[in-house]
Protein backbone atom coordinates (compact mmCIF):
# COMPACT_ATOMS: atom_id res chain seq x y z
CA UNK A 1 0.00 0.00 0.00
CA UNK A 2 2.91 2.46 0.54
CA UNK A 3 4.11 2.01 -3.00
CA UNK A 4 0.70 3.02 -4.14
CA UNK A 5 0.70 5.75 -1.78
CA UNK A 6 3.64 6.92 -2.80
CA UNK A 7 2.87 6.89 -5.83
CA UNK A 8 -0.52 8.72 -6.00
CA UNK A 9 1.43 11.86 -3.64
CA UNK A 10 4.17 12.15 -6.83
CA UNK A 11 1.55 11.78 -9.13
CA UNK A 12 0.23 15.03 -7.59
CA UNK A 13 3.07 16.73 -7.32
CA UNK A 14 3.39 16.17 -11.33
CA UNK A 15 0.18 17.39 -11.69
CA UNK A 16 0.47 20.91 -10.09
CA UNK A 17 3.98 21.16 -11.74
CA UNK A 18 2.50 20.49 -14.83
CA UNK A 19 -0.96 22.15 -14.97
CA UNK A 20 -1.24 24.10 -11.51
CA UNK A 21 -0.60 26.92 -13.58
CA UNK A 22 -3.29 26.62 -16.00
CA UNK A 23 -6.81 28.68 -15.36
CA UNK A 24 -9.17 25.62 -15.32
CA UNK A 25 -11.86 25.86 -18.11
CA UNK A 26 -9.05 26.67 -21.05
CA UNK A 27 -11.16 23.79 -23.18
CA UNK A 28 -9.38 21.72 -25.04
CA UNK A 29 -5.62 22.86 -24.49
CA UNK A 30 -6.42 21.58 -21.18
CA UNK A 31 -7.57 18.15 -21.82
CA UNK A 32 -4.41 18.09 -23.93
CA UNK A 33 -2.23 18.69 -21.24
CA UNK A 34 -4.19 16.70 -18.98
CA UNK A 35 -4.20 13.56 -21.66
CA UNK A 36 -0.23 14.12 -22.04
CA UNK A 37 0.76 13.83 -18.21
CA UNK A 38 -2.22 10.66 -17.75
CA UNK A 39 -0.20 9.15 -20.62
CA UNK A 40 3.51 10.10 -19.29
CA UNK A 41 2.28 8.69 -16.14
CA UNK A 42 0.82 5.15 -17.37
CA UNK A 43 4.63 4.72 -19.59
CA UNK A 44 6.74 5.60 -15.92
CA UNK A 45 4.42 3.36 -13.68
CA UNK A 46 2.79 0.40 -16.36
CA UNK A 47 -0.33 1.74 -14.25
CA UNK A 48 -3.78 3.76 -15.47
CA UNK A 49 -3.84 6.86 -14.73
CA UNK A 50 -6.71 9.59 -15.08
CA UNK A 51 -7.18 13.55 -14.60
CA UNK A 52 -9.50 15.91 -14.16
CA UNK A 53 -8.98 19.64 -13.65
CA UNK A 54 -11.89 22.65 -13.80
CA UNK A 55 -15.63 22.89 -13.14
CA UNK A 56 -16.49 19.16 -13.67
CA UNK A 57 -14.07 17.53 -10.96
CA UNK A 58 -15.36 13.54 -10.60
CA UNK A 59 -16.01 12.81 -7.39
CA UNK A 60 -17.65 9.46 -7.77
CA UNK A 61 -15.01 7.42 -6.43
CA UNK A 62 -14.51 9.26 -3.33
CA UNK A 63 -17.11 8.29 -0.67
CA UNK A 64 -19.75 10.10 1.00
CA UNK A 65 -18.38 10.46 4.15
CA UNK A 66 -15.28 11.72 2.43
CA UNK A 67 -16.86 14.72 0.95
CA UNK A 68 -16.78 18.00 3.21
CA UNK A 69 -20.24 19.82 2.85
CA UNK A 70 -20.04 22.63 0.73
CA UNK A 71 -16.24 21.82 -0.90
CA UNK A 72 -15.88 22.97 -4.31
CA UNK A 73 -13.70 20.21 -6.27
CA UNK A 74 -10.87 21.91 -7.94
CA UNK A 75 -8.88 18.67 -9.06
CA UNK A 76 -8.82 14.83 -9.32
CA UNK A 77 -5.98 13.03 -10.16
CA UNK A 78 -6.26 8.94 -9.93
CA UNK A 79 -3.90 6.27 -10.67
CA UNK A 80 -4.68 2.71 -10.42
CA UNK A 81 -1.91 -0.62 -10.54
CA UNK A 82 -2.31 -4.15 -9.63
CA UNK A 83 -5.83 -3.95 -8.18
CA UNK A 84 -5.16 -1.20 -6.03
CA UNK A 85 -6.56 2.44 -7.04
CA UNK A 86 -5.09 5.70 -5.92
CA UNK A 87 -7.23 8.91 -5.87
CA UNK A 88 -6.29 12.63 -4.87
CA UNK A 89 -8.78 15.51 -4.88
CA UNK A 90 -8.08 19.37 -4.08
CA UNK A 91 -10.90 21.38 -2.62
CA UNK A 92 -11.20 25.07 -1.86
CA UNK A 93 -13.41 25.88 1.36
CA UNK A 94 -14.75 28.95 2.99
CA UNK A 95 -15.02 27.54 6.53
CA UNK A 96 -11.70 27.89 8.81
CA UNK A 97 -9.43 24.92 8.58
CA UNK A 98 -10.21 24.18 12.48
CA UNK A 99 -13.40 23.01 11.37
CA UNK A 100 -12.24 21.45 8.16
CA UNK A 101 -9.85 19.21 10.05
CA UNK A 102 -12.48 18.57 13.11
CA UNK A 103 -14.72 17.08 10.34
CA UNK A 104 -12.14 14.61 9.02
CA UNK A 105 -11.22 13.67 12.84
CA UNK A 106 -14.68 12.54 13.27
CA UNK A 107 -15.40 11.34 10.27
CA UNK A 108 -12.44 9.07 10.18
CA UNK A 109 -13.41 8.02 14.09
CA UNK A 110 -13.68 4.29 13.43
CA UNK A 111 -10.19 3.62 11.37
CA UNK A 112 -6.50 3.81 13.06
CA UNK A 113 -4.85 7.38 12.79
CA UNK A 114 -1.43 5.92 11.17
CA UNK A 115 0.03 9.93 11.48
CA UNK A 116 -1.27 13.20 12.11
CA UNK A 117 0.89 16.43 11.76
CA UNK A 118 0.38 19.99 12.80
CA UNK A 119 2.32 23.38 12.10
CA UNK A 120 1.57 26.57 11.32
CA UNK A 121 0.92 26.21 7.77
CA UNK A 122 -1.15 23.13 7.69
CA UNK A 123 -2.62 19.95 9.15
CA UNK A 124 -1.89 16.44 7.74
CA UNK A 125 -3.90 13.45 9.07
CA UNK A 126 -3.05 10.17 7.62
CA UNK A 127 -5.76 7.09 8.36
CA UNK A 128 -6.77 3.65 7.15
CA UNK A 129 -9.01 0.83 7.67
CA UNK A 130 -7.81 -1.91 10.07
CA UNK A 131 -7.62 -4.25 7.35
CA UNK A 132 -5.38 -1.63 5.27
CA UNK A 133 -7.73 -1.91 2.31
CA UNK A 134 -8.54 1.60 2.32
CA UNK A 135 -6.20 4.48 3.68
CA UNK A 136 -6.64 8.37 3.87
CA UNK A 137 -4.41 11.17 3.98
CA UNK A 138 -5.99 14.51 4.24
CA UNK A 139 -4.10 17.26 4.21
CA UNK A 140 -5.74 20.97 5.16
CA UNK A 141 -4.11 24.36 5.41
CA UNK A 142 -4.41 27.96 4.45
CA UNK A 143 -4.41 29.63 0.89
CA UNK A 144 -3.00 33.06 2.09
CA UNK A 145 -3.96 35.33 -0.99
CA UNK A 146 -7.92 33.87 -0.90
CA UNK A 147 -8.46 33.45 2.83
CA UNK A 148 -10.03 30.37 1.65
CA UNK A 149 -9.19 26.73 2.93
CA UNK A 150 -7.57 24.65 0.76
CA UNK A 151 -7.94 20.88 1.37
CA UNK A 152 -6.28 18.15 -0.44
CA UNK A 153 -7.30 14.31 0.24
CA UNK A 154 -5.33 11.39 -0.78
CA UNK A 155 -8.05 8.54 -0.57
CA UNK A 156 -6.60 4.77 -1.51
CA UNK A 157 -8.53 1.36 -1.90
CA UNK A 158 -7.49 -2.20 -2.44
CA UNK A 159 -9.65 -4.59 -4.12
């Protein structure tokens, strides 16, 4: 699970280095870009690998209890390899990141907390199921221009 992990946290960093930049609804020069790194991706990992970026973020995979009332989806980026599928999803949110990461404490109650780390720039709580088959790292912090939260979620699942 750690490879996969792994894994799915470089596969974001890719992703903001290679379209962070972009203003999401640029149409087709976007699914371009987005098609090229999915593709560079599958060759480096023999994985599949999918992204979405702008107004129509999937959030099908992720599940319910996952989802932070009013979050607006900025980015998905999934990868998936030997049965095991990889998902990360950024979020904006108006509500202070106290209250973003008191949601994910409760709502992640019943599995083992495997980390959690706090500083002045952001909270990361890492959690998964006792069997390991599904894991969560959920990272919240602060975007200083906006005043907005900013929320990214790592959520993992084994078949």
């Amino acid at each position: 699970m750690f490879r996969v992990t792994a894994l799915c946290l470089a596969l974001g960093f890719l992703v903001v280095a290679g379209i962070g930049c972009m203003k999401c609804g640029q149409g087709v020069s976007q699914k371009i870009a987005e098609k090229a790194i999915e593709g560079a991706v599958e060759k480096a990992t023999g994985g599949k690998a999918n992204i979405d970026v702008g107004s129509n973020v999937d959030l099908s995979g992720l599940p319910e209890f996952l989802r932070y009332p009013g979050a607006v989806a900025k980015s998905r980026w999934a990868m998936s390899n030997e049965g095991t599928t990889g998902t990360a999803y950024s979020f904006e949110i108006p509500d202070p990141t106290a209250a973003v990461v008191d949601f994910y404490k409760k709502a992640l109650a019943g599995w083992k907390n495997a980390s959690t780390m706090e500083n002045d720039e952001a909270t990361v709580l890492v959690y998964s199921t006792e069997d390991e088959k599904q894991s969560a790292a959920v990272t919240v912090g602060k975007d200083k221009e906006s005043g907005k939260t900013l929320l990214t979620l790592l959520y993992t699942k084994k078949d």
